[in-house]
N, C-alpha and C. Protein backbone atom coordinates (compact mmCIF):
# COMPACT_ATOMS: atom_id res chain seq x y z
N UNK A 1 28.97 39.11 -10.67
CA UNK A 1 29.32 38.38 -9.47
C UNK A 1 30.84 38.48 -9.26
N UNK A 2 31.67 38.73 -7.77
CA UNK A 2 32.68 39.00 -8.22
C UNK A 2 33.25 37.86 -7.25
N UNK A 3 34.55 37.44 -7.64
CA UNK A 3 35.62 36.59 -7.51
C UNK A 3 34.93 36.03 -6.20
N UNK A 4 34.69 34.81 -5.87
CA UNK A 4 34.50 34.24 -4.53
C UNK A 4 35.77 33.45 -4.22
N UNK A 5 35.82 33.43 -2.55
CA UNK A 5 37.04 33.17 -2.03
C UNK A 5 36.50 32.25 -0.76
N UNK A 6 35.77 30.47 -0.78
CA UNK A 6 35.54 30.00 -0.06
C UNK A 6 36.18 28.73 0.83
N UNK A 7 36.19 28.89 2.05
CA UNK A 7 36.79 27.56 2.95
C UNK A 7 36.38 26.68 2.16
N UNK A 8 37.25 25.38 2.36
CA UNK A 8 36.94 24.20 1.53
C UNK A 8 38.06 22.84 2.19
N UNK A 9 37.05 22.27 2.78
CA UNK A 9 37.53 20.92 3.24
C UNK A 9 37.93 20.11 2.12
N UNK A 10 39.46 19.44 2.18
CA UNK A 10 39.87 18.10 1.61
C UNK A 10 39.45 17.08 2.15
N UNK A 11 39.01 15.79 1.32
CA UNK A 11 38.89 14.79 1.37
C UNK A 11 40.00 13.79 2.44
N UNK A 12 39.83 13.26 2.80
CA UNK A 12 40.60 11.80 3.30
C UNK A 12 42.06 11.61 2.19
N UNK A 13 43.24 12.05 2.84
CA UNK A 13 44.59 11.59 1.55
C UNK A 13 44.42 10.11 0.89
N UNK A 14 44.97 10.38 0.06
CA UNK A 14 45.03 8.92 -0.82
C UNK A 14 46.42 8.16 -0.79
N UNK A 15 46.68 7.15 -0.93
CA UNK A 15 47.98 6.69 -0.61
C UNK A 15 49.03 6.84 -1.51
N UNK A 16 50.14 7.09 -1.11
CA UNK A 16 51.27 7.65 -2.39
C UNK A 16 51.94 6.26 -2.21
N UNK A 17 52.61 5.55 -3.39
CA UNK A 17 53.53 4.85 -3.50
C UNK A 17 54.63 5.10 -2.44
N UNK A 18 55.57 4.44 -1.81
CA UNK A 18 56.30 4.51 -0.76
C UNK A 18 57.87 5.01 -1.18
N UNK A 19 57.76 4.86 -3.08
CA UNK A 19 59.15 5.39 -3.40
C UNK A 19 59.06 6.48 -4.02
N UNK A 20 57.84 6.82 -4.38
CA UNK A 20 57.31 8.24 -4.64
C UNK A 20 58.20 9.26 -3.24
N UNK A 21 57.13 9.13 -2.11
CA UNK A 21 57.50 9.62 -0.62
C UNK A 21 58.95 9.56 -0.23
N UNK A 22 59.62 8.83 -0.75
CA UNK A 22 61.19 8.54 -0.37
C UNK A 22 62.04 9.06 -1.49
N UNK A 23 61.32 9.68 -2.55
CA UNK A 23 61.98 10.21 -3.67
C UNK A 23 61.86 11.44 -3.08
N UNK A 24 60.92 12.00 -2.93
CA UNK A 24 60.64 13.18 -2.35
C UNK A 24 61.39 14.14 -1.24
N UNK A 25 61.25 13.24 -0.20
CA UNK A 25 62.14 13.17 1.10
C UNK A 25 63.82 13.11 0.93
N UNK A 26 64.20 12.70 -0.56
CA UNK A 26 65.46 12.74 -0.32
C UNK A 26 66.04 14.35 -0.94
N UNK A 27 65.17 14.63 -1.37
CA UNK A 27 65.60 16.25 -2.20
C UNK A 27 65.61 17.72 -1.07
N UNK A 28 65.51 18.39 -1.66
CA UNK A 28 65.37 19.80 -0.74
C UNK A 28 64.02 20.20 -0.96
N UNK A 29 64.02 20.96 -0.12
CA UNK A 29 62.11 20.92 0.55
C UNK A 29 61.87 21.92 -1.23
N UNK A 30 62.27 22.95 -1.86
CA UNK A 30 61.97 23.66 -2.68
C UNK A 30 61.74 22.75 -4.05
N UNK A 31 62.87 21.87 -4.33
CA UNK A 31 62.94 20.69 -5.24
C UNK A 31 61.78 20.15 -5.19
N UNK A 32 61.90 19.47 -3.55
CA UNK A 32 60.04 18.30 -3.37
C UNK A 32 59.11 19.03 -4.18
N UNK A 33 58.87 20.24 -4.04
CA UNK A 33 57.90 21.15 -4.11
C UNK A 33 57.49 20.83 -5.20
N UNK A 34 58.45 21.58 -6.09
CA UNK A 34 58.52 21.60 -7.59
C UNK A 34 58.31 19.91 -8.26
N UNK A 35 58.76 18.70 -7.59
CA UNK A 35 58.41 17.65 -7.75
C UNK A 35 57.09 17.55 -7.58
N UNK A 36 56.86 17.68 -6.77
CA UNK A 36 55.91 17.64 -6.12
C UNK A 36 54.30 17.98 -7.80
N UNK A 37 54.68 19.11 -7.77
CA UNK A 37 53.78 19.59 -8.42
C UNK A 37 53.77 19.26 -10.11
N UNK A 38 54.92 18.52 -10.19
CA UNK A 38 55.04 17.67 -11.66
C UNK A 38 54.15 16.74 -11.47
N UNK A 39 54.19 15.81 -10.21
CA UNK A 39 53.42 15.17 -10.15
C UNK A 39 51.66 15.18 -10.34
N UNK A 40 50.97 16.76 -9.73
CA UNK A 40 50.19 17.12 -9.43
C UNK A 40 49.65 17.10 -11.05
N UNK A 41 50.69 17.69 -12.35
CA UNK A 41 49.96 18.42 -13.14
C UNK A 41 49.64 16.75 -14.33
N UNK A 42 50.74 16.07 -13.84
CA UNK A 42 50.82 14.58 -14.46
C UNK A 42 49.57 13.84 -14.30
N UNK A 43 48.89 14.09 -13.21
CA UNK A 43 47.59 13.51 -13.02
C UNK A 43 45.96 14.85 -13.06
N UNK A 44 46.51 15.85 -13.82
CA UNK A 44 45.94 16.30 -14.54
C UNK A 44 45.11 17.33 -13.59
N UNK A 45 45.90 17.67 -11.88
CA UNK A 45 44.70 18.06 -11.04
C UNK A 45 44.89 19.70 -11.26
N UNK A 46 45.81 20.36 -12.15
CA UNK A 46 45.42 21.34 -12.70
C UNK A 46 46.16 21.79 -13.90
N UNK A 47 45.84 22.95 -14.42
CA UNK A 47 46.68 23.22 -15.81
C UNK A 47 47.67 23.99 -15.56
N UNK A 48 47.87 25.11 -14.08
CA UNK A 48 49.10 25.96 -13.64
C UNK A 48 49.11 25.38 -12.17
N UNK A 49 49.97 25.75 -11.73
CA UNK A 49 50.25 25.41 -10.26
C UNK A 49 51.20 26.57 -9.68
N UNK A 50 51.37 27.14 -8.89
CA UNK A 50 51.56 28.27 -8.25
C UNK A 50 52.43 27.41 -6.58
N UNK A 51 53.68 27.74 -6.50
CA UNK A 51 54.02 27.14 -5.22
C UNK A 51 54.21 28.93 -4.54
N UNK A 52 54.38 29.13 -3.22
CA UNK A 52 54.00 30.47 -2.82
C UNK A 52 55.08 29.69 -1.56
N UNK A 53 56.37 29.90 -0.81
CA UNK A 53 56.56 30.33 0.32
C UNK A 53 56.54 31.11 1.58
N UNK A 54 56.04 31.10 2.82
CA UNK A 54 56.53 31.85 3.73
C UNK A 54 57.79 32.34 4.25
N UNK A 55 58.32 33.87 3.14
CA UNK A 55 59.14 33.76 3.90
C UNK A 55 60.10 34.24 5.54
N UNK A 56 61.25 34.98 5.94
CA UNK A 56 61.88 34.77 7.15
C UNK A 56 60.90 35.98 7.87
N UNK A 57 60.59 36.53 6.83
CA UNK A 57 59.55 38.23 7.40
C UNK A 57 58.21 37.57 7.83
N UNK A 58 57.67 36.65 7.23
CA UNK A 58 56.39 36.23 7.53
C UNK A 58 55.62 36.93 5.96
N UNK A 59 56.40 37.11 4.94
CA UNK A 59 55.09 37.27 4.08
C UNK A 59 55.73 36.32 3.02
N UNK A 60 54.63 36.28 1.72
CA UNK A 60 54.48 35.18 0.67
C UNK A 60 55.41 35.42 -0.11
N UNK A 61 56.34 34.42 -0.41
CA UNK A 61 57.29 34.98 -1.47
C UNK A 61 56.62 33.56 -2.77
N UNK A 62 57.05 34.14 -3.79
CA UNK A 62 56.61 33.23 -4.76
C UNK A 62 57.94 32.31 -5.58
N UNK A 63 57.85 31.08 -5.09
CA UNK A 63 58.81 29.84 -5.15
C UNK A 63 59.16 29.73 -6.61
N UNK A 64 57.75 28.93 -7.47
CA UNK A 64 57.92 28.39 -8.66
C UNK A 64 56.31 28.26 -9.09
N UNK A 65 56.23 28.26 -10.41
CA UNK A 65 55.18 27.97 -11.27
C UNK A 65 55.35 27.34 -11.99
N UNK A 66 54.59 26.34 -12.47
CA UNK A 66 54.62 25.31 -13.76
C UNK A 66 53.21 24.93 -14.15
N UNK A 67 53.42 24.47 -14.97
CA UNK A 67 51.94 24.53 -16.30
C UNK A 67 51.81 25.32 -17.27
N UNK A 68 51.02 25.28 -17.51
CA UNK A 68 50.61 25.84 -19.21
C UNK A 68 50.39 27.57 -18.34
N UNK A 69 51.21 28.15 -19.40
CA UNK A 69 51.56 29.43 -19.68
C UNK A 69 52.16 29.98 -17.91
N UNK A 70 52.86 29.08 -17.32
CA UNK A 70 54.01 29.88 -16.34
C UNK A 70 54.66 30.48 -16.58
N UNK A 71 55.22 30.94 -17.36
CA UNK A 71 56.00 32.16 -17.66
C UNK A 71 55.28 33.41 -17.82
N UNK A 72 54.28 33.09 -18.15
CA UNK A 72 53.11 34.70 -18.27
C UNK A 72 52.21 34.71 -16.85
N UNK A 73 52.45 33.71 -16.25
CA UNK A 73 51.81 34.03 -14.50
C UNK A 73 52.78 34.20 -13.67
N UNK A 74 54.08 33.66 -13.90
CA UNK A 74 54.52 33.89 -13.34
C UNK A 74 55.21 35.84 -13.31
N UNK A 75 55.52 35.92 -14.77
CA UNK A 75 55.89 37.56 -14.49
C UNK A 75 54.62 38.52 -13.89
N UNK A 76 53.17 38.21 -14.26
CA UNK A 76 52.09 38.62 -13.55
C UNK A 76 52.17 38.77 -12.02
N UNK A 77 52.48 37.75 -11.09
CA UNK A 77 52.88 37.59 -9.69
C UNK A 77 54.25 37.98 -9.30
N UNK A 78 54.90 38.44 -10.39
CA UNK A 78 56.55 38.99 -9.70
C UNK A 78 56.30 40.57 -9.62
N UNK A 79 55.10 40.97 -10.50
CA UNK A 79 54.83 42.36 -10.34
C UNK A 79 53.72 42.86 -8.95
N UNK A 80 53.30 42.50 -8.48
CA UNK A 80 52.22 42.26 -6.91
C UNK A 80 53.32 41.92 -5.78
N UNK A 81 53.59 43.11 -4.96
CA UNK A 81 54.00 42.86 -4.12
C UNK A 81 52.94 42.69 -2.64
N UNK A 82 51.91 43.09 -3.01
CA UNK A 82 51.14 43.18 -1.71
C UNK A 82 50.55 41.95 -1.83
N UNK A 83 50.23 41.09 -2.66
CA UNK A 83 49.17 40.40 -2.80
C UNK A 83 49.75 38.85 -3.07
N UNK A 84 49.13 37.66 -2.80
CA UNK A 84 49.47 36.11 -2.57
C UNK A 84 48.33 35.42 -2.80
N UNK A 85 48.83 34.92 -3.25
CA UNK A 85 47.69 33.24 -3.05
C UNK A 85 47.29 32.52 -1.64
N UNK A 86 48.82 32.58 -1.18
CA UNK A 86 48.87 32.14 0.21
C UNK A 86 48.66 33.26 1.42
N UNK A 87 48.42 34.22 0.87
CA UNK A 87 48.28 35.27 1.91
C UNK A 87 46.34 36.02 1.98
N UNK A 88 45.69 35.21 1.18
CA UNK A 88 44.58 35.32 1.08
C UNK A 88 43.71 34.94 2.68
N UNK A 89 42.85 35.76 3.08
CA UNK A 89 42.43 35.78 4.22
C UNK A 89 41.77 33.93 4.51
N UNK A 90 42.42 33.33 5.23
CA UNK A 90 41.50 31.72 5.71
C UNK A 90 42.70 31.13 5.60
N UNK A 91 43.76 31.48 4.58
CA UNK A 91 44.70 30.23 3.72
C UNK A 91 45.11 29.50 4.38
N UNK A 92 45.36 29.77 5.83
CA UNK A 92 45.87 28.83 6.69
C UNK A 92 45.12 27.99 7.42
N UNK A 93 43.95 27.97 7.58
CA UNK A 93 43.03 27.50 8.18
C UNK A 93 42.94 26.42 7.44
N UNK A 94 42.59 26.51 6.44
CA UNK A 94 42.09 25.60 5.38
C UNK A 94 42.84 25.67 4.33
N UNK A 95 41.55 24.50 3.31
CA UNK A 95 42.08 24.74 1.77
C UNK A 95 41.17 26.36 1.10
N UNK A 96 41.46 26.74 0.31
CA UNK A 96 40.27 27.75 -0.22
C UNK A 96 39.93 27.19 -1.74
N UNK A 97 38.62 27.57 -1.97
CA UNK A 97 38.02 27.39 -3.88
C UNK A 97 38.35 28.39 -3.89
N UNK A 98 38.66 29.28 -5.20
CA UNK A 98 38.28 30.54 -5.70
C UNK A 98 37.45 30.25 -7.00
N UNK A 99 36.28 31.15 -7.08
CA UNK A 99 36.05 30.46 -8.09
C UNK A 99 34.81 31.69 -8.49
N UNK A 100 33.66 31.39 -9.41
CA UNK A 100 33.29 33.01 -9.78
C UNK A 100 33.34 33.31 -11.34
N UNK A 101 32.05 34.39 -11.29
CA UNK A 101 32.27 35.33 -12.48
C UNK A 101 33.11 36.31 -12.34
N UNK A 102 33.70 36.80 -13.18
CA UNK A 102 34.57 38.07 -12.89
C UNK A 102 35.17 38.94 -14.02
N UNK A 103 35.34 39.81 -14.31
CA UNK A 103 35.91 40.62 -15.00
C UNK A 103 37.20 40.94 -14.71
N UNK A 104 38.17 40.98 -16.00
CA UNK A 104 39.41 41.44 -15.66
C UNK A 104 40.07 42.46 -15.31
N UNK A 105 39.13 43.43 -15.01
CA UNK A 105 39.23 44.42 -14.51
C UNK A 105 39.01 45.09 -13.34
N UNK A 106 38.12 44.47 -12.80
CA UNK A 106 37.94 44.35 -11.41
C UNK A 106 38.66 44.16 -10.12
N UNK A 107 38.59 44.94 -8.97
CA UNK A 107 39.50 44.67 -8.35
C UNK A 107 39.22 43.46 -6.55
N UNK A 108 40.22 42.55 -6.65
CA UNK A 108 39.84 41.89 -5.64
C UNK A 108 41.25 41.31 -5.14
N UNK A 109 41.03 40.22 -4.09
CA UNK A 109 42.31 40.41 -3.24
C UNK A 109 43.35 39.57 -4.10
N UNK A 110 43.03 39.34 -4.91
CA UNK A 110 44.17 37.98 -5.90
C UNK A 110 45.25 38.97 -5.78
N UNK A 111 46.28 38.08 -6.68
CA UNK A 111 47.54 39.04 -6.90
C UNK A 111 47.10 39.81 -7.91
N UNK A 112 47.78 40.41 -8.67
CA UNK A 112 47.64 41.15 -9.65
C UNK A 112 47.87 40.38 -11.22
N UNK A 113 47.14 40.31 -12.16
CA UNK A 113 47.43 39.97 -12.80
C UNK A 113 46.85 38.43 -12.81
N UNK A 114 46.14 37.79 -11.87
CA UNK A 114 45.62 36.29 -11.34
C UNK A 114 44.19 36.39 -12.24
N UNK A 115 43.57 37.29 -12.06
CA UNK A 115 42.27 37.06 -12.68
C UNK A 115 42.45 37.03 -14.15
N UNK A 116 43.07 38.03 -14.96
CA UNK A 116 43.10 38.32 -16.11
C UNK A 116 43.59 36.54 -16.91
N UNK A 117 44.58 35.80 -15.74
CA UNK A 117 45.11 34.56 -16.49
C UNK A 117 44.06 33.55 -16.36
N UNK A 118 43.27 33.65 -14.88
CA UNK A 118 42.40 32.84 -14.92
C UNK A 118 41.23 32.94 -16.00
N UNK A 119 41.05 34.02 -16.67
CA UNK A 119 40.14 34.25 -17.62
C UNK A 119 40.08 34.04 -18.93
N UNK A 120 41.95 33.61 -19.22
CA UNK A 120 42.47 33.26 -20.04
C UNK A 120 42.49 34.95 -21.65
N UNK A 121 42.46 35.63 -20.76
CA UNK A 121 42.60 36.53 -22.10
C UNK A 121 41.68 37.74 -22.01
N UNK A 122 39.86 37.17 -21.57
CA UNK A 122 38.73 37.06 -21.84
C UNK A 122 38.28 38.12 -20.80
N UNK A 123 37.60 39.66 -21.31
CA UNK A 123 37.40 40.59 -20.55
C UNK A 123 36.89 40.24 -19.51
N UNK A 124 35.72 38.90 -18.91
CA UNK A 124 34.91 38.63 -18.17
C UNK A 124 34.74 37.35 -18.60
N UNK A 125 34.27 36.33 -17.66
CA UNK A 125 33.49 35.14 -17.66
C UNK A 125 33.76 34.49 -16.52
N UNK A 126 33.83 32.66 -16.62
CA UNK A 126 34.37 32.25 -14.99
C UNK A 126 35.57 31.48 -14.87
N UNK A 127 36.04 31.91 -14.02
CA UNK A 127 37.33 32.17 -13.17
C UNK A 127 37.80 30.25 -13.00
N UNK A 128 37.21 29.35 -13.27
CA UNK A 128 37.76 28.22 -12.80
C UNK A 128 37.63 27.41 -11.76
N UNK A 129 38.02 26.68 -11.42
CA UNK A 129 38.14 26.42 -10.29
C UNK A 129 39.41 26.23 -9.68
N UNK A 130 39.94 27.11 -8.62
CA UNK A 130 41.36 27.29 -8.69
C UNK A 130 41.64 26.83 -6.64
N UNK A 131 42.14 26.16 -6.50
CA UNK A 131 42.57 26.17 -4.88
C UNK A 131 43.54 26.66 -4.37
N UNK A 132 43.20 26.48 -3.17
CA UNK A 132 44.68 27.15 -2.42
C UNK A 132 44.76 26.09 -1.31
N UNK A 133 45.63 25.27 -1.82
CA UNK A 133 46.42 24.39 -0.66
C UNK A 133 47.47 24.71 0.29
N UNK A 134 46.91 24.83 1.65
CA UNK A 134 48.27 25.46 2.42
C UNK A 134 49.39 24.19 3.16
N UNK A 135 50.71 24.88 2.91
CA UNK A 135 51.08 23.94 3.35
C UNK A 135 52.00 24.43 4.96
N UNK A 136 51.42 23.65 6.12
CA UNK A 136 51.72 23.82 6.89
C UNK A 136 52.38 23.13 8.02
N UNK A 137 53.08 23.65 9.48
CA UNK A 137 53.14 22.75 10.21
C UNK A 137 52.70 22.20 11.20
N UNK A 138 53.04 20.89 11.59
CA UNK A 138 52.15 20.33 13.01
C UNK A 138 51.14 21.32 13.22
N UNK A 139 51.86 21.92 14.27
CA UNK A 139 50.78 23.16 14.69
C UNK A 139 49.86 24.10 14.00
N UNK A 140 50.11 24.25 12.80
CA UNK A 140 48.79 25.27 12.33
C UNK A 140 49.80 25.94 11.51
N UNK A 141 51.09 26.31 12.17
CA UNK A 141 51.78 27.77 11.37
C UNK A 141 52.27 27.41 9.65
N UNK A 142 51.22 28.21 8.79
CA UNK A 142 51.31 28.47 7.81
C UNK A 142 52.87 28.54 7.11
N UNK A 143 53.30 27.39 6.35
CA UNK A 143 54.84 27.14 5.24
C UNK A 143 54.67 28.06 3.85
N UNK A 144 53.72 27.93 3.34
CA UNK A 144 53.83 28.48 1.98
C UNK A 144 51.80 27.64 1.60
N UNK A 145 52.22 27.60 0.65
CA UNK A 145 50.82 27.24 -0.06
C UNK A 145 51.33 26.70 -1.82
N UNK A 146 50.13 25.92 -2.28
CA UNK A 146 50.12 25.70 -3.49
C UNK A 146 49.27 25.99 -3.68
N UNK A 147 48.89 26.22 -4.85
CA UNK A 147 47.41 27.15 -5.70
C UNK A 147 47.28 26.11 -7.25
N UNK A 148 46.45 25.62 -7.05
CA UNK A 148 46.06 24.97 -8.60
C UNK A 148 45.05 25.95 -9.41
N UNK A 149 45.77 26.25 -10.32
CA UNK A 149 44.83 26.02 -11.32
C UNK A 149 43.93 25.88 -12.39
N UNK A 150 42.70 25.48 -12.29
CA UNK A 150 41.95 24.57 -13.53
C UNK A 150 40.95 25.64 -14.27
N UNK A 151 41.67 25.44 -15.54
CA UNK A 151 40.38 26.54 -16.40
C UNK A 151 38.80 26.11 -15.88
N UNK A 152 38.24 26.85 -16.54
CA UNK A 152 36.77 26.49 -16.46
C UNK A 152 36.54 25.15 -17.26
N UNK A 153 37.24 24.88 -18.30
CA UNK A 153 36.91 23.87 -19.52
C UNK A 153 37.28 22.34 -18.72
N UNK A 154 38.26 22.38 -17.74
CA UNK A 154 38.82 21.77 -16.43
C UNK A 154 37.83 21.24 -16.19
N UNK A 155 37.02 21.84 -15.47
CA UNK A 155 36.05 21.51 -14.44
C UNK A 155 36.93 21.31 -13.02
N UNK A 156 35.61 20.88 -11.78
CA UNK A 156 36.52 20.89 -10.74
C UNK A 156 37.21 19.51 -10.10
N UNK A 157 38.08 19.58 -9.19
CA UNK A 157 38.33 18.41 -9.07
C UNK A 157 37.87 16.94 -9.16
N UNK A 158 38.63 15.75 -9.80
CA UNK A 158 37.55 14.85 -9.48
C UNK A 158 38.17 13.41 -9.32
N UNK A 159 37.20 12.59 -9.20
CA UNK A 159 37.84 11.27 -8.70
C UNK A 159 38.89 11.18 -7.86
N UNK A 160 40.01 10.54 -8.03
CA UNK A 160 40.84 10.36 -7.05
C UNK A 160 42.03 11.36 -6.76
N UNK A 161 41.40 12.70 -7.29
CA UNK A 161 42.41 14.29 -7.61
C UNK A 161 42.62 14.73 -6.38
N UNK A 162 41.52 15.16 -5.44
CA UNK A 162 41.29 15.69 -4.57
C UNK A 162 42.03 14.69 -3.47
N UNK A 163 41.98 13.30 -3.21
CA UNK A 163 42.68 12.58 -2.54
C UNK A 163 43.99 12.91 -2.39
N UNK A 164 44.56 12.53 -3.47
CA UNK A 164 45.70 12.56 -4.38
C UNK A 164 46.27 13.79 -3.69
N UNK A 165 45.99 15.16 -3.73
CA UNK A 165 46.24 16.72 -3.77
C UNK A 165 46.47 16.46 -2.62
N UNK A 166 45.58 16.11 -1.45
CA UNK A 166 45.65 15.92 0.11
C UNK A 166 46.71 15.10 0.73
N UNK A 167 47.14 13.79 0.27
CA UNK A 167 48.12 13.15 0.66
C UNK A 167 49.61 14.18 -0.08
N UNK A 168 49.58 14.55 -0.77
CA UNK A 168 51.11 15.53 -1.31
C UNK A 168 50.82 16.57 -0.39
N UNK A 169 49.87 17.34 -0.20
CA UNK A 169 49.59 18.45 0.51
C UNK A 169 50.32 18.39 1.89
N UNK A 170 49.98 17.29 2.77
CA UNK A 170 50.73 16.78 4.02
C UNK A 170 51.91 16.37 4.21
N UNK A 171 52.43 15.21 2.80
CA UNK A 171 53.96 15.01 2.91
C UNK A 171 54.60 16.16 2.69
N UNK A 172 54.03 17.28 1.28
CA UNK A 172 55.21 18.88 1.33
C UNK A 172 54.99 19.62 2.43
N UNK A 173 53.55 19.18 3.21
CA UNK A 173 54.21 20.15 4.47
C UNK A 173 55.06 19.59 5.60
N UNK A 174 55.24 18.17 5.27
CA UNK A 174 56.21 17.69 6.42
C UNK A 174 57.47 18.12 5.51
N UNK A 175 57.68 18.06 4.56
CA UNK A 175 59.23 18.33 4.14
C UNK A 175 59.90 19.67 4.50
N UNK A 176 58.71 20.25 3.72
CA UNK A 176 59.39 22.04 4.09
C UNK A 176 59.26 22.30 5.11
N UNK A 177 58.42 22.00 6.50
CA UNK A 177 58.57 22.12 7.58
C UNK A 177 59.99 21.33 7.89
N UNK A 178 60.87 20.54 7.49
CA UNK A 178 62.27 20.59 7.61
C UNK A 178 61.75 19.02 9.05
């Protein structure tokens, strides 16, 4: 079965503390980000996190990574120039799952080097459950994206994660939308 790449509605945001949002708001939109996603991994809604910008050309540049083993995803994604998280066909529309059996060898639209980490090592098995949160403005036009994500051992989002993900999802796209 190879890598699936499906639309995926968020939940209703959940409410952020008001000095959370004002901590946020006082930094630079790249900082929030990276805040941002301390926060994300603090409440456990994934094990890597992937921030992805749009940048002045209109394609994905890759911001920052944090979580368990960013430094080995991240040099994975500095080598893919064609390929994004956020540049995955829907990303702007929506949120996306990726998720799937897959082999590390196989070729599909990830970046390069995305499956092999999601597999954790492992010639083949499943891929996780990994999202792609876009972050955008008012209008629709695609900022960048965040990408969680959760081994298989993870499981997929739950309880008040998915809330949680949705209310940050909207305040970083009001920030970096400036």
């Amino acid at each position: 079965m190879p890598v699936s790449i499906i639309p995926f509605n968020m939940p209703d945001p959940a409410e952020i503390p008001p000095h959370i949002i004002e901590s946020l708001q006082s930094m630079p939109p790249d900082e929030a980000v990276a805040k941002g996603m301390e926060l994300l991994l603090q409440i456990e809604a994934a094990d890597t996190i992937v921030y992805e910008r749009i940048g002045a050309g209109g394609a994905p540049e890759l911001g920052h990574v944090a979580g368990a083993g960013a430094d080995i995803l991240r040099g994975a994604l500095k080598q893919d120039d064609e390929r994004s998280f956020a540049g995955q066909e829907g990303a702007g529309a929506s949120a996306l799952l990726i998720m799937g059996q897959a082999s590390a060898d196989e070729e599909s639209s990830l970046p390069q080097g995305a499956v092999p980490f999601m597999l954790e090592g492992a010639a083949s098995g499943m891929l996780g459950f990994n999202y792609v949160l876009p972050l955008k403005q008012d209008e629709g036009r695609l900022l960048g994206a965040l990408t969680l994500i959760r081994r298989a051992a993870s499981g997929p989002l739950n309880h008040e994660q998915p809330n949680i993900c949705e209310a940050l999802r909207r305040e970083l796209s009001q920030i970096v939308a400036g």
